[in-house]
Protein backbone atom coordinates (compact mmCIF):
# COMPACT_ATOMS: atom_id res chain seq x y z
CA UNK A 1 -65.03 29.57 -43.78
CA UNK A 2 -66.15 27.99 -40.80
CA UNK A 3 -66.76 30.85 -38.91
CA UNK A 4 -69.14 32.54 -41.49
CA UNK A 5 -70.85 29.19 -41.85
CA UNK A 6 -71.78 29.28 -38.31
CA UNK A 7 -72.11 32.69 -37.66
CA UNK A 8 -74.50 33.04 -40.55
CA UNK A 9 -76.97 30.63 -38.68
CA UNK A 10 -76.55 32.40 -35.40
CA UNK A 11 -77.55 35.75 -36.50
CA UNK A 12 -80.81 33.81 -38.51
CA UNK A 13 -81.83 32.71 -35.10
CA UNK A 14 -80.42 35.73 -32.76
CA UNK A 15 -83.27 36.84 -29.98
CA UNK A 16 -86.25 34.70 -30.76
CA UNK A 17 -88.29 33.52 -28.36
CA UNK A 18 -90.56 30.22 -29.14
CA UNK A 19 -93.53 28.09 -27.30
CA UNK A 20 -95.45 25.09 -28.73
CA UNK A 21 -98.79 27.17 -29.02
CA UNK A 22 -99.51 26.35 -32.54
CA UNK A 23 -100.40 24.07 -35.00
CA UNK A 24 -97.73 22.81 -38.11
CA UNK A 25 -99.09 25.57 -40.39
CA UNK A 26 -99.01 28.29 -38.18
CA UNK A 27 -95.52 27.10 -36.66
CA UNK A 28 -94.03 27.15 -40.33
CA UNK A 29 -95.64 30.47 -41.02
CA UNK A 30 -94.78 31.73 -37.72
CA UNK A 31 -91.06 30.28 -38.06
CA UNK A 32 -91.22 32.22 -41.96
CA UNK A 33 -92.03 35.53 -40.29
CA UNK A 34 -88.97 35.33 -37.99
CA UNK A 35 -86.88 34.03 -40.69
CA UNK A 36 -87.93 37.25 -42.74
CA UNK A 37 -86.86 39.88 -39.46
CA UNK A 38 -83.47 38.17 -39.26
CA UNK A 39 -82.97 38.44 -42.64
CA UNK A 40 -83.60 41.69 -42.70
CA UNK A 41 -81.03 42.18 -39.45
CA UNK A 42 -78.57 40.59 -41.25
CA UNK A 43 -79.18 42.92 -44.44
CA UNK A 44 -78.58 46.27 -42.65
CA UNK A 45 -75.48 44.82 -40.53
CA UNK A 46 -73.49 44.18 -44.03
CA UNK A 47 -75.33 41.61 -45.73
CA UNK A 48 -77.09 41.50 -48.75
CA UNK A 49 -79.58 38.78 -49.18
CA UNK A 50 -79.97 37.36 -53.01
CA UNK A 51 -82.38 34.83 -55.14
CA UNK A 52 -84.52 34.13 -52.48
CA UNK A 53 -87.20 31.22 -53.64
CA UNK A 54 -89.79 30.08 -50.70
CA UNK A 55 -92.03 27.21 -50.64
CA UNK A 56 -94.45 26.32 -47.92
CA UNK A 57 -91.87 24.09 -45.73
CA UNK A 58 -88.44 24.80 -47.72
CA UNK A 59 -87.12 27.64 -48.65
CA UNK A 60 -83.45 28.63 -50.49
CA UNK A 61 -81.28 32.02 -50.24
CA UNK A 62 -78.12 33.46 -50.87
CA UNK A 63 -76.25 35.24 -48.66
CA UNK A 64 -74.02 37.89 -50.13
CA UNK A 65 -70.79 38.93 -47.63
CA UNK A 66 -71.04 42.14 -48.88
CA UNK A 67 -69.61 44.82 -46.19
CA UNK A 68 -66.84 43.39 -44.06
CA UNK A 69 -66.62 46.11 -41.73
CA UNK A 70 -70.12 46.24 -40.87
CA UNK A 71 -70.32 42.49 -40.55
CA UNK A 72 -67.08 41.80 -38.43
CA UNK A 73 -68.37 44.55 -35.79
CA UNK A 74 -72.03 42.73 -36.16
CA UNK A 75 -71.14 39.60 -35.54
CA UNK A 76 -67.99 41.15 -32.86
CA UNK A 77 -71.16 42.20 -31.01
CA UNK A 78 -72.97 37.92 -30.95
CA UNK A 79 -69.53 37.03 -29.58
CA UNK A 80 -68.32 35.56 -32.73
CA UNK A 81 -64.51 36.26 -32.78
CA UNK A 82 -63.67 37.58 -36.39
CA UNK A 83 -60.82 39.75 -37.18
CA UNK A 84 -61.30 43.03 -39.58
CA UNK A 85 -58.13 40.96 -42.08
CA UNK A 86 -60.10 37.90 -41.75
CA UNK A 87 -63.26 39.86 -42.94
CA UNK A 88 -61.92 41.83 -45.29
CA UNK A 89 -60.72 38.75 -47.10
CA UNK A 90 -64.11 36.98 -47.14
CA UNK A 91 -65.35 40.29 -49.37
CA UNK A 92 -67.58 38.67 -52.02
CA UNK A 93 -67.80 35.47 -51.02
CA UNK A 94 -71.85 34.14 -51.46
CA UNK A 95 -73.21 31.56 -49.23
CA UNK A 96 -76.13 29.16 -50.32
CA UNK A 97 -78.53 28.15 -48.14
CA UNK A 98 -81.07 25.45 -48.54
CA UNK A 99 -83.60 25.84 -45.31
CA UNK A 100 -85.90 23.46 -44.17
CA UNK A 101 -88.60 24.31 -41.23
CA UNK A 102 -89.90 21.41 -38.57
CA UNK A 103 -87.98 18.63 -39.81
CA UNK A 104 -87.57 16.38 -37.07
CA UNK A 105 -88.57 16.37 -33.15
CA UNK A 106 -85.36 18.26 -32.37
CA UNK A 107 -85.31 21.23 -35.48
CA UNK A 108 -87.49 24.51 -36.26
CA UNK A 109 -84.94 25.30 -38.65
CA UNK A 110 -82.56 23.03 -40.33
CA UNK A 111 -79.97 24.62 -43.17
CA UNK A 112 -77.07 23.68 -45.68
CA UNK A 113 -74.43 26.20 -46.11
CA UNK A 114 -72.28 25.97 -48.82
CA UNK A 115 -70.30 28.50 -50.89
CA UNK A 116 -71.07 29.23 -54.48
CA UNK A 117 -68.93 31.72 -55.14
CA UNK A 118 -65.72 32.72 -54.36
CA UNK A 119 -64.13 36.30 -52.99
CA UNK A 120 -62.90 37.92 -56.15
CA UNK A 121 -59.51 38.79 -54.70
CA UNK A 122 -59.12 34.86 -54.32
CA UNK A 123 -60.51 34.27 -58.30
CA UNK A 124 -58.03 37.07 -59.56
CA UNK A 125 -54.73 34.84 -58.23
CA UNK A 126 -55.66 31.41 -58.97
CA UNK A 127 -54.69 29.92 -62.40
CA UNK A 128 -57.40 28.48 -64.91
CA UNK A 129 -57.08 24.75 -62.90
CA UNK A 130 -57.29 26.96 -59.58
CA UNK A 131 -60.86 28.77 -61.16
CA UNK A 132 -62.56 25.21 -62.11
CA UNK A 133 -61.40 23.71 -58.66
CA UNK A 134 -63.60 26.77 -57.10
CA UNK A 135 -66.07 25.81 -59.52
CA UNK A 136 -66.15 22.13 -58.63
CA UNK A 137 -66.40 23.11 -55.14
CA UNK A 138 -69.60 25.05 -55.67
CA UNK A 139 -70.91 22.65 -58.17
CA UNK A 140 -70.46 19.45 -56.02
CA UNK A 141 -70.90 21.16 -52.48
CA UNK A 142 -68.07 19.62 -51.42
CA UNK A 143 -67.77 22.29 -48.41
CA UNK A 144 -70.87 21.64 -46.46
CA UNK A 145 -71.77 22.36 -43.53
CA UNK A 146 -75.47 20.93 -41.93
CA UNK A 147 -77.11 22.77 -38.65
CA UNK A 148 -79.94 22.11 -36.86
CA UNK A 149 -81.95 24.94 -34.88
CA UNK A 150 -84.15 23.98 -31.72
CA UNK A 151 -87.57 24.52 -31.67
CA UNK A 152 -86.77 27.02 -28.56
CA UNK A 153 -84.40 29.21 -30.58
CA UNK A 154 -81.80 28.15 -27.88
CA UNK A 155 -79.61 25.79 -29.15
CA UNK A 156 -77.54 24.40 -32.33
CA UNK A 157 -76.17 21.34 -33.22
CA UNK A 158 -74.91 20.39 -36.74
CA UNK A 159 -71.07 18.89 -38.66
CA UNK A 160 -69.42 19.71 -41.88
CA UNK A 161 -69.46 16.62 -44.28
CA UNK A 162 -66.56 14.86 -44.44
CA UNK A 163 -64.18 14.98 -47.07
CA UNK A 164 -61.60 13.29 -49.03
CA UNK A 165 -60.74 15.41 -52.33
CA UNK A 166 -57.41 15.72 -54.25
CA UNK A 167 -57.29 19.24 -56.00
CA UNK A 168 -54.97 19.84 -59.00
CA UNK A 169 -53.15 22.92 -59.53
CA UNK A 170 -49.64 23.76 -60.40
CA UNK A 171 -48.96 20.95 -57.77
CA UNK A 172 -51.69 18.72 -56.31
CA UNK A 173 -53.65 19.30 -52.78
CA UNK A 174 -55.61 16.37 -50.82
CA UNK A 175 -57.90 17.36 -47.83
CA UNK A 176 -59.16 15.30 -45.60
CA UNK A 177 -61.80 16.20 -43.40
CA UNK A 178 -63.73 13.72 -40.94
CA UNK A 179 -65.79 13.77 -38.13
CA UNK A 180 -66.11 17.26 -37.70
CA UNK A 181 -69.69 18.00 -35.52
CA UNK A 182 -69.83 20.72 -33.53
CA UNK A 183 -73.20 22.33 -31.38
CA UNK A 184 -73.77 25.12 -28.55
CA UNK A 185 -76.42 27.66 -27.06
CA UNK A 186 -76.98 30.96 -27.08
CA UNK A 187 -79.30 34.07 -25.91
CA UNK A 188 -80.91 37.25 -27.12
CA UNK A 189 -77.18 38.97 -27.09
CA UNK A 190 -74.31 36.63 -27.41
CA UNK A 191 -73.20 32.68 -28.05
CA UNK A 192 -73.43 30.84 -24.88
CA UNK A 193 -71.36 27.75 -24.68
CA UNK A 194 -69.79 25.60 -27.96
CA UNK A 195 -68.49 22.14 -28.58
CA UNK A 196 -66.64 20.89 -31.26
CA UNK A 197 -65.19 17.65 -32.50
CA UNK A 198 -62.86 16.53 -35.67
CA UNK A 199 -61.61 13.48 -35.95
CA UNK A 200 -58.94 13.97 -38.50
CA UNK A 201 -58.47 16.91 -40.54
CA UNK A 202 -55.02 16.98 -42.44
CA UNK A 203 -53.73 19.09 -45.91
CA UNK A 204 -50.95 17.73 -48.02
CA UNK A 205 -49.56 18.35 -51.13
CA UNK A 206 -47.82 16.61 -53.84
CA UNK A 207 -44.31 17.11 -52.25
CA UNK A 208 -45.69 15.76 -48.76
CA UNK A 209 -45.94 18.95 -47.60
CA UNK A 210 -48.63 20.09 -44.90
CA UNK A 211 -50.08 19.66 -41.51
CA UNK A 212 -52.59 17.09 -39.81
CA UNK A 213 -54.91 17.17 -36.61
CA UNK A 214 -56.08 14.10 -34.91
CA UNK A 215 -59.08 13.81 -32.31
CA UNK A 216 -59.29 17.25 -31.04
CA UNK A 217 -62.53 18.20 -29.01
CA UNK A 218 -63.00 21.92 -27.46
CA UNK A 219 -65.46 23.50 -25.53
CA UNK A 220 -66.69 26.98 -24.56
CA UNK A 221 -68.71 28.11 -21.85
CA UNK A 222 -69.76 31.64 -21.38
CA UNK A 223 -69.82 32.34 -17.55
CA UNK A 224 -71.66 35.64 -16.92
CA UNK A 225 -73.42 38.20 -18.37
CA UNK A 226 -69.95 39.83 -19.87
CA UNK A 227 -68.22 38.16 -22.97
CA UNK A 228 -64.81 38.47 -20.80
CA UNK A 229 -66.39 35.76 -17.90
CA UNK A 230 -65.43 32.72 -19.71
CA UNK A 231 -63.52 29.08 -20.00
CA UNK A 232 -62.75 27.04 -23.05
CA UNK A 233 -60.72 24.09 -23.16
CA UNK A 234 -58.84 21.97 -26.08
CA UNK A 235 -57.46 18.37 -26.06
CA UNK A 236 -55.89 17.26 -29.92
CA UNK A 237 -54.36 13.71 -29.77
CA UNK A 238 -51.69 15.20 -32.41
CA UNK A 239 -50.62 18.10 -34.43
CA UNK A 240 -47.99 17.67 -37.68
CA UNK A 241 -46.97 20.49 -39.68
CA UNK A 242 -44.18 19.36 -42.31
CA UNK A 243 -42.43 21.35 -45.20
CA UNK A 244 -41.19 19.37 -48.66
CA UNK A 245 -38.04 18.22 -46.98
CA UNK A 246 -39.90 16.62 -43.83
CA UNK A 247 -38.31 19.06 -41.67
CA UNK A 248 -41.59 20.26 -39.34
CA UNK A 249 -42.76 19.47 -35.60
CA UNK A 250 -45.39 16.96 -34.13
CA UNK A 251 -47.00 17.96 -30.79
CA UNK A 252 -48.54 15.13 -28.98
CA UNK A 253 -51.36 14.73 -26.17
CA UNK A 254 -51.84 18.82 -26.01
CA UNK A 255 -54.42 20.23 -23.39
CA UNK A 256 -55.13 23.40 -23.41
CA UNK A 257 -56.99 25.34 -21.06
CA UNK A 258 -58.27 29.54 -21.40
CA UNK A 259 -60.52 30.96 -19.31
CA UNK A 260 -61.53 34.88 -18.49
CA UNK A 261 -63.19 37.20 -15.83
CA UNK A 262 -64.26 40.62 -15.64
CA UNK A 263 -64.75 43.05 -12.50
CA UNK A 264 -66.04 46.51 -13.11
CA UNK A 265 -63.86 47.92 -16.72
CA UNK A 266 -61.40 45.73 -16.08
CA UNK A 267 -60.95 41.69 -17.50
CA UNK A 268 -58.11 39.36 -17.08
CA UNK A 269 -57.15 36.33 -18.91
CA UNK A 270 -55.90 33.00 -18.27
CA UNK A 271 -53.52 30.49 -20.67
CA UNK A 272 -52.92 26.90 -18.95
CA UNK A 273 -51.44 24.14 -21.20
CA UNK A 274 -49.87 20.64 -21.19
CA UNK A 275 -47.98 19.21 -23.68
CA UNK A 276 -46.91 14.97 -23.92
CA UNK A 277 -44.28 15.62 -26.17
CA UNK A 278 -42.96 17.95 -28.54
CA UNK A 279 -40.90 16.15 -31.88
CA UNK A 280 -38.75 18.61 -33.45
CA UNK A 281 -37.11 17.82 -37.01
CA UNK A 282 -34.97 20.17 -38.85
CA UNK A 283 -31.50 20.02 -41.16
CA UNK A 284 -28.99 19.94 -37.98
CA UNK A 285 -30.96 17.19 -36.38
CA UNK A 286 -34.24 15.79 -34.43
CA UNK A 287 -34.76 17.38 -30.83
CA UNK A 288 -37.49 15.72 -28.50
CA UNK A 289 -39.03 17.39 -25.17
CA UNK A 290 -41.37 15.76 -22.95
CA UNK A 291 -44.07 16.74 -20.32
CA UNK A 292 -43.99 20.88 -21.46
CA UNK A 293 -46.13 22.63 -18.92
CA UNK A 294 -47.25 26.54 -18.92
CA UNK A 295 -49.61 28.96 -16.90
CA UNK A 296 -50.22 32.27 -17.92
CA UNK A 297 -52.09 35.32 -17.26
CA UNK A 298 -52.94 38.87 -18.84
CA UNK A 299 -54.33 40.60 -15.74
CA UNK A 300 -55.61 44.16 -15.38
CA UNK A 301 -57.17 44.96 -19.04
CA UNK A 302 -59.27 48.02 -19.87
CA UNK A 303 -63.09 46.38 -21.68
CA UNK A 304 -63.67 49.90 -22.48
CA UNK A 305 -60.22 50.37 -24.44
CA UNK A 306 -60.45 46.51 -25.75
CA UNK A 307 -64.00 47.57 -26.75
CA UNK A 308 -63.02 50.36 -28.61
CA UNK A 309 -60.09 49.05 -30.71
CA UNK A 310 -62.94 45.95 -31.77
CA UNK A 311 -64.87 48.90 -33.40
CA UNK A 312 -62.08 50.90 -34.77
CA UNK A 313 -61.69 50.83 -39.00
CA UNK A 314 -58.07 49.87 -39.55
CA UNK A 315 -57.16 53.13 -40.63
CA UNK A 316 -57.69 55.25 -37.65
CA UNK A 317 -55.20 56.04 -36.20
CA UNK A 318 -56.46 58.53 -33.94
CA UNK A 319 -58.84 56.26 -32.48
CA UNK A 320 -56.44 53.08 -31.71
CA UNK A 321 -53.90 56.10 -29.93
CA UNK A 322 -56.75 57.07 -28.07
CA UNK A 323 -57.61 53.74 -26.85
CA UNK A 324 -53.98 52.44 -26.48
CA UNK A 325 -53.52 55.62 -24.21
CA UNK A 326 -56.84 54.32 -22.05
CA UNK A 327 -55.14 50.72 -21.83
CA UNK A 328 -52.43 52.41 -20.30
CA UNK A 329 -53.85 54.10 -18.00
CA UNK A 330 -55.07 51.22 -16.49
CA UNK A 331 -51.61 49.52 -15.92
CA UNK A 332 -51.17 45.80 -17.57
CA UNK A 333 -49.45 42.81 -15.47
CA UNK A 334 -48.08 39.36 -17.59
CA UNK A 335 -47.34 36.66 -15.26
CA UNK A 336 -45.67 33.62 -15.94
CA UNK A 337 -46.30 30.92 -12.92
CA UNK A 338 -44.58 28.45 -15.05
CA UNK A 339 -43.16 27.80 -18.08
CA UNK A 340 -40.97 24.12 -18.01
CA UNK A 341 -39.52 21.17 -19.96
CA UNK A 342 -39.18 17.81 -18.00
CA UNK A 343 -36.86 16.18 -20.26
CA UNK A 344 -35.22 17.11 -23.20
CA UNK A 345 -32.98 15.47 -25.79
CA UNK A 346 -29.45 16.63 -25.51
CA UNK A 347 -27.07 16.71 -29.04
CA UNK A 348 -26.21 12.98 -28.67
CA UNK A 349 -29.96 11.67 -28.92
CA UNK A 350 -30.05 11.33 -24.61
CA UNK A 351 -32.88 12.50 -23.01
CA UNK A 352 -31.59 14.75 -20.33
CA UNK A 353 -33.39 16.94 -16.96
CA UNK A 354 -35.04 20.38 -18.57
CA UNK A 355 -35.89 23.78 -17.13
CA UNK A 356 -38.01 25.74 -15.27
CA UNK A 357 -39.00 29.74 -15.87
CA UNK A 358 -41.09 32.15 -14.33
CA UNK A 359 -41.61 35.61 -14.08
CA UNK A 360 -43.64 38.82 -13.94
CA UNK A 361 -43.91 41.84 -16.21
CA UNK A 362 -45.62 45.26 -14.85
CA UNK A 363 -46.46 48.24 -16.71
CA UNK A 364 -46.95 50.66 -14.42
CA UNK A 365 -50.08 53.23 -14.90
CA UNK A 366 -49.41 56.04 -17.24
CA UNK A 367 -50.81 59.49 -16.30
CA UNK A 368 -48.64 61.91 -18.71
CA UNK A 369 -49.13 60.96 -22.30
CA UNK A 370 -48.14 64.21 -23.58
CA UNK A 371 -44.30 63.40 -22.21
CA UNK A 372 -44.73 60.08 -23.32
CA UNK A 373 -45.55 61.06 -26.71
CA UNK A 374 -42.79 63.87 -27.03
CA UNK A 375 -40.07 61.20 -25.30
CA UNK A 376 -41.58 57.34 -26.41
CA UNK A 377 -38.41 56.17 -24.03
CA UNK A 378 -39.87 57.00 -21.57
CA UNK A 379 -42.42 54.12 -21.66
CA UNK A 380 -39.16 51.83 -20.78
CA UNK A 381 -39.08 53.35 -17.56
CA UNK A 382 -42.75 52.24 -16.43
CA UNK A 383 -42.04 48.15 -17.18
CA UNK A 384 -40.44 46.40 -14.36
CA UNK A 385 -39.73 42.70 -14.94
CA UNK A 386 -38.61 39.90 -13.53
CA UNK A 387 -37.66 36.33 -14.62
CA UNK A 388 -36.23 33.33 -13.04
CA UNK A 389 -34.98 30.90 -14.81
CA UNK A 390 -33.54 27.30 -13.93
CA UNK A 391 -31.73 24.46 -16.50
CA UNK A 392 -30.60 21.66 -15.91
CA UNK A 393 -26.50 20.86 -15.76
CA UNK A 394 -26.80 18.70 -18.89
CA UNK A 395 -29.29 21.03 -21.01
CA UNK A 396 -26.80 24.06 -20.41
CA UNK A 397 -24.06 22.21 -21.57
CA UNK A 398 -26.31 21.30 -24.68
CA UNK A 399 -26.92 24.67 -25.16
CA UNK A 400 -23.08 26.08 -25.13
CA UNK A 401 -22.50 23.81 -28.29
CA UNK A 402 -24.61 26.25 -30.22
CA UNK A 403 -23.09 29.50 -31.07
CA UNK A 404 -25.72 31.79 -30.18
CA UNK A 405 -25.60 30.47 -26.63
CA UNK A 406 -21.79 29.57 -26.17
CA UNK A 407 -21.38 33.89 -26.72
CA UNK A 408 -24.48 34.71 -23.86
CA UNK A 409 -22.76 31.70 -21.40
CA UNK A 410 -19.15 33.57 -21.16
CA UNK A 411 -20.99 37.03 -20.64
CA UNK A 412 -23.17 36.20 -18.02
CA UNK A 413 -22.20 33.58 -15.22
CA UNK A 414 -25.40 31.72 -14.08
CA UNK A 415 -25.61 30.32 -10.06
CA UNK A 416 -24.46 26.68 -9.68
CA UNK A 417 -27.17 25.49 -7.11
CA UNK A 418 -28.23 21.63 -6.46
CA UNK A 419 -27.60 19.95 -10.16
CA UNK A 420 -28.89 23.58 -11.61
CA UNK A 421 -27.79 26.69 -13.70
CA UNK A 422 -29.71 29.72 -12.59
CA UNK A 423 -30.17 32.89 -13.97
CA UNK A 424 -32.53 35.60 -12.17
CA UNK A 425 -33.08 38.44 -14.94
CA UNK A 426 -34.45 41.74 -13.52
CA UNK A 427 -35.27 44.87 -15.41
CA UNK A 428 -36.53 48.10 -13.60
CA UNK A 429 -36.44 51.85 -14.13
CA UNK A 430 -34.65 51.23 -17.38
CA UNK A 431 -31.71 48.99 -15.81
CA UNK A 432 -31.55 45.54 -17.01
CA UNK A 433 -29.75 43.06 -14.45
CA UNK A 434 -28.66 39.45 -14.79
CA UNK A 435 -27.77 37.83 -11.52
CA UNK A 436 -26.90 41.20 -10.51
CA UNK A 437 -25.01 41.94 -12.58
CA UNK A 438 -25.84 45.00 -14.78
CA UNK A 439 -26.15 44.97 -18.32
CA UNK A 440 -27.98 48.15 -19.24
């Protein structure tokens, strides 16, 4: 939902240029005629564009998400990351929009979003409570979302209202939803840089099952003229998801970090995170880590191929081969700098020394895809890997008490080195290798 919301205003405003020449009349007739051509873009890019009323500062519309396929690839093309599942599932869904123009010294355009109606798919599985709660929603607005437009067409700034509802069903649902603001910039061809803030946004349900976010704030920042030249970054004080029997997991104090570059046809990514804690809960007992670090990267990507499986319908088949086949051919390289665990609780409740991994996966270029495709094996014999791995004395002997472990432990006999348990995995040419020792 949020991401139509947004994207819906993006494409309204998407390459218009604007200058205080005018007076308040001709602005909101000027700002009118824009309105209309964007309208009209979003019409022919799988929109359709219902019970439009318009006054001479106010106007009110419906947008109708009509054609998923065209509008994931339109709004795939502003930089607005939606998935063809994700779109498909929004198929009938109908957006009002209430639009104001000039209100304010910062707004040409300010809107509420809100939905009115529901995708049909959704409507044909919910019971008669689960209809009149979607009926509620549309009747009281409770899903709103406000945004603001500059009066350069270059900027956005707006929140969702807050929220505090209990839903009943079979079982009953409370959301809770405050604080949530968000704003960004953007050009003639793609979203620029985002921010976003929530305060609290949790889901439970009359068993005390669900999940809750505290204090998170993210960023984007586009960084050249290619969607791939990018960094983002995440902080959320603390993430909860619990089942009925409180079993679940509570990350605390996360960072996270992404970021992207392109050169020529070819983009890499970048994954950095940081954890506090982790605190695990299940039925054979609670688990605790501390200080969790990881850096990661996806390095030597084809844009071309990554551009062409965007634009691919789901059901062609032909097409993603052919594009897989031009990934290949580039050759793709996952490295692991670090993946590690400070401390970590051992079986007795003690917080113990963790562990320490790294490694590197290559797939080597492919240049024969008609062997490849007569012998699929063969693609084992272009991936060379390697993975070094260090744990603690005290967490190895935690992990021989379980099973699964205690089997893997009298197989393979790690190096003893400096308070340490080490295990170098190597795989290459179709041999796999732990501490030398051959496995396959």
């Amino acid at each position: 939902m949020k991401k139509l919301l947004i994207a819906s205003v993006i494409v309204l405003a998407a390459g218009v240029g604007f200058y205080f020449t005018f007076g308040e009349a001709k602005l909101a007739k000027e700002l009118k005629s824009r309105v209309d051509t964007q309208l009209q873009v979003l019409q022919k890019n799988g929109f359709e564009i219902e019970d439009r009323v318009v006054e001479s500062k106010k106007e009110h519309f419906v947008i109708h998400y009509a054609d998923p396929d065209k509008i994931a690839h339109y709004l795939q093309s502003k930089n607005i990351d939606l998935s063809d599942q994700d779109a498909n599932s929004l198929k009938g869904l109908k957006v009002g929009v209430d639009l104001s123009y000039l209100k304010g010294a910062y707004s040409a355009l300010s809107a509420d979003l809100y939905p009115i109606a529901f995708p049909p798919a959704l409507i044909r599985v919910e019971n008669e409570r689960g209809r009149n709660n979607l009926v509620r929603i549309a009747r009281e607005k409770i899903f709103l979302a406000h945004i603001d437009i500059d009066k350069l067409f270059s900027s956005y700034k707006g929140y969702l209202k807050d929220v505090n509802e209990t839903f009943k069903d079979i079982e009953s649902v409370t959301i809770v939803s405050r604080g949530f603001k968000f704003s960004g910039t953007y050009n003639e061809h793609f979203l620029t840089s985002a921010n976003n803030s929530i305060s609290k946004l949790s889901l439970t349900d009359s068993h005390n099952e669900g999940f809750a976010l505290e204090s998170l704030e993210g960023s984007y920042e586009q960084n050249g003229k290619s969607i791939y030249d990018f960094t983002s970054g995440y902080t959320v004080g603390k993430l909860l998801v619990r089942d009925a029997n409180g079993y679940g997991t509570t990350l605390n104090q996360l960072n996270l970090e992404t970021s992207g570059k392109s050169e020529k046809d070819l983009a890499s990514s970048f994954l950095n995170f940081r954890l506090a804690s982790v605190d695990i809960r299940e039925r054979q007992g609670k688990h605790r880590l501390e200080e969790i670090t990881g850096k990661f990267s996806l390095e030597n990507l084809s844009i071309t191929a990554l551009e062409k499986m965007e634009q691919l319908d789901e059901n062609d088949t032909a097409g993603f081969n052919q594009a897989f086949e031009l990934l290949l051919s580039k050759g793709i390289v996952l490295n692991m700098e670090d993946f590690s665990a400070k401390k970590l609780q051992n079986g007795s409740g003690e917080m113990v020394d963790g562990f320490s991994t790294n490694g590197l996966v290559k797939i080597d270029k492919v240049t024969d895809f008609e062997a490849l495709k007569s012998n699929p094996f063969l693609l084992l014999d272009i991936i060379d890997a390697k993975v070094h791995m260090e744990l603690s004395n005290a967490f190895y002997l935690t992990l021989q008490k379980r099973p699964e472990f205690l089997i893997l432990s009298l197989l393979f006999t790690p190096v003893s080195k400096e308070n340490k348990q080490i295990f170098d995995i190597e795989y290459k040419h179709g041999s796999l290798r732990i501490n030398g020792q051959k496995v396959l």
